[in-house]
N, C-alpha and C. Protein backbone atom coordinates (compact mmCIF):
# COMPACT_ATOMS: atom_id res chain seq x y z
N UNK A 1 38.37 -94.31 -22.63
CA UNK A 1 38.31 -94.25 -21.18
C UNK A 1 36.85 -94.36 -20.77
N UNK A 2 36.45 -95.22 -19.87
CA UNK A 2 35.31 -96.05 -18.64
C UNK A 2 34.86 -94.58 -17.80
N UNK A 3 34.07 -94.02 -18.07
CA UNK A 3 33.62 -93.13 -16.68
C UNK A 3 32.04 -93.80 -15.84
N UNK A 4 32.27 -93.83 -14.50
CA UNK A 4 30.92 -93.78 -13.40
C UNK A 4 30.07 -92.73 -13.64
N UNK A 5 28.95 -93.29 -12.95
CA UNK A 5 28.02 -92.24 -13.00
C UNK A 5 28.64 -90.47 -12.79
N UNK A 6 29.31 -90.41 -11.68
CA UNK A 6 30.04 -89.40 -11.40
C UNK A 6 30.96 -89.01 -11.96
N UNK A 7 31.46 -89.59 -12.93
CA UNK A 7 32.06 -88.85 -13.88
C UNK A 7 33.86 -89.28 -13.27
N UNK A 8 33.78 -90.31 -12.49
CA UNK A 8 35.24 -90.83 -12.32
C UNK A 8 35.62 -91.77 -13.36
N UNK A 9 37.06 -92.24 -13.72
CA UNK A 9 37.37 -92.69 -14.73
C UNK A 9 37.72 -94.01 -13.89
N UNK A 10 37.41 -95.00 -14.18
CA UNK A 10 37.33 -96.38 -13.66
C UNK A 10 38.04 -97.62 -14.34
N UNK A 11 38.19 -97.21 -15.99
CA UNK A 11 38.83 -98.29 -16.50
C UNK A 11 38.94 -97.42 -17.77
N UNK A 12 39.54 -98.46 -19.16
CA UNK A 12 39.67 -98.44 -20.30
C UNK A 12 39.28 -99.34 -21.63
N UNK A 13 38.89 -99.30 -22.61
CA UNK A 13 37.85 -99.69 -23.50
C UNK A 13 39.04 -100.03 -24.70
N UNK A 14 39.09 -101.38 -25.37
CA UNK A 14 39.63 -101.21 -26.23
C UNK A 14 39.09 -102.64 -27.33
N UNK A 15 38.92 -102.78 -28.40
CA UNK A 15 38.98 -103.81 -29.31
C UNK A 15 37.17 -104.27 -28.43
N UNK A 16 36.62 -103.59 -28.09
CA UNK A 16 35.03 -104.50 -26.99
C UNK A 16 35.89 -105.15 -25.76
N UNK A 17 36.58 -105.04 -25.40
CA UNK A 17 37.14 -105.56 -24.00
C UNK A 17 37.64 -104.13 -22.84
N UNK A 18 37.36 -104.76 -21.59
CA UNK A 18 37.46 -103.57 -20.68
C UNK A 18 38.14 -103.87 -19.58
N UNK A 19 39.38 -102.95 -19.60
CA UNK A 19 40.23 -103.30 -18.52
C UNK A 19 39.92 -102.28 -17.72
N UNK A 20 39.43 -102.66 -16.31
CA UNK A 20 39.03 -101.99 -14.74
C UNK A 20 40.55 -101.50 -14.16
N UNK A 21 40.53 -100.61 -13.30
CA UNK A 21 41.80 -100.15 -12.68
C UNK A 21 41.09 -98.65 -11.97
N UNK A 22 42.05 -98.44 -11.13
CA UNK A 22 42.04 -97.53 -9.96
C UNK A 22 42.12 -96.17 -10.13
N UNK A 23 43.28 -96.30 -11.40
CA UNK A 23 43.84 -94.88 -12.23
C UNK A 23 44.18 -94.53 -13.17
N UNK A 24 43.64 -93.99 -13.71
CA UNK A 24 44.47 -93.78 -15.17
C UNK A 24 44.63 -92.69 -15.72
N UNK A 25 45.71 -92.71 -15.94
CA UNK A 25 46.96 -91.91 -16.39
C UNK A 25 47.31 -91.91 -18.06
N UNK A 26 47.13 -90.62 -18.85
CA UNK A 26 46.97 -90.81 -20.11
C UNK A 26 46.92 -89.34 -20.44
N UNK A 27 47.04 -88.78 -21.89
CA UNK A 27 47.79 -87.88 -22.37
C UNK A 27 46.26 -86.83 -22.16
N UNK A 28 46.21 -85.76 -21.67
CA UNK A 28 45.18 -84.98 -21.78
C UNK A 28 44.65 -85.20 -23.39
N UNK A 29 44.68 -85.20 -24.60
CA UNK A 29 44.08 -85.28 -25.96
C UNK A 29 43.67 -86.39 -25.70
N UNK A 30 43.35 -87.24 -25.12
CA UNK A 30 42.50 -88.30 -25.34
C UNK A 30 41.16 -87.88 -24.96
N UNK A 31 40.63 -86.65 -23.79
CA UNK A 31 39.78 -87.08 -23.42
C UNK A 31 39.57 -85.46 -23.98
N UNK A 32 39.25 -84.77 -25.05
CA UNK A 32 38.69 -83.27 -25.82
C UNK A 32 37.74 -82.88 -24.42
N UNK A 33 36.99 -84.08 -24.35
CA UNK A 33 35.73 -83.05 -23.18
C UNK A 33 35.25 -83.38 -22.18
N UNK A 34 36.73 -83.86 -21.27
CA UNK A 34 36.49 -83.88 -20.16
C UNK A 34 37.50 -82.57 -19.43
């Protein structure tokens, strides 16, 4: 997961390619420390 300066989540990262989007929605264990 893509975070902004501010710490919003903006997109997703996978294989070096980055898909942009509005929201994302995903299992709390993905992100330990946010």
């Amino acid at each position: 997961v893509e975070f902004d300066g501010s710490g919003k989540a903006f997109g997703v990262t996978s294989e070096g390619e980055t898909a942009k989007c509005k929201k994302v929605v995903c299992d709390p264990s993905y992100l330990p420390n946010k």
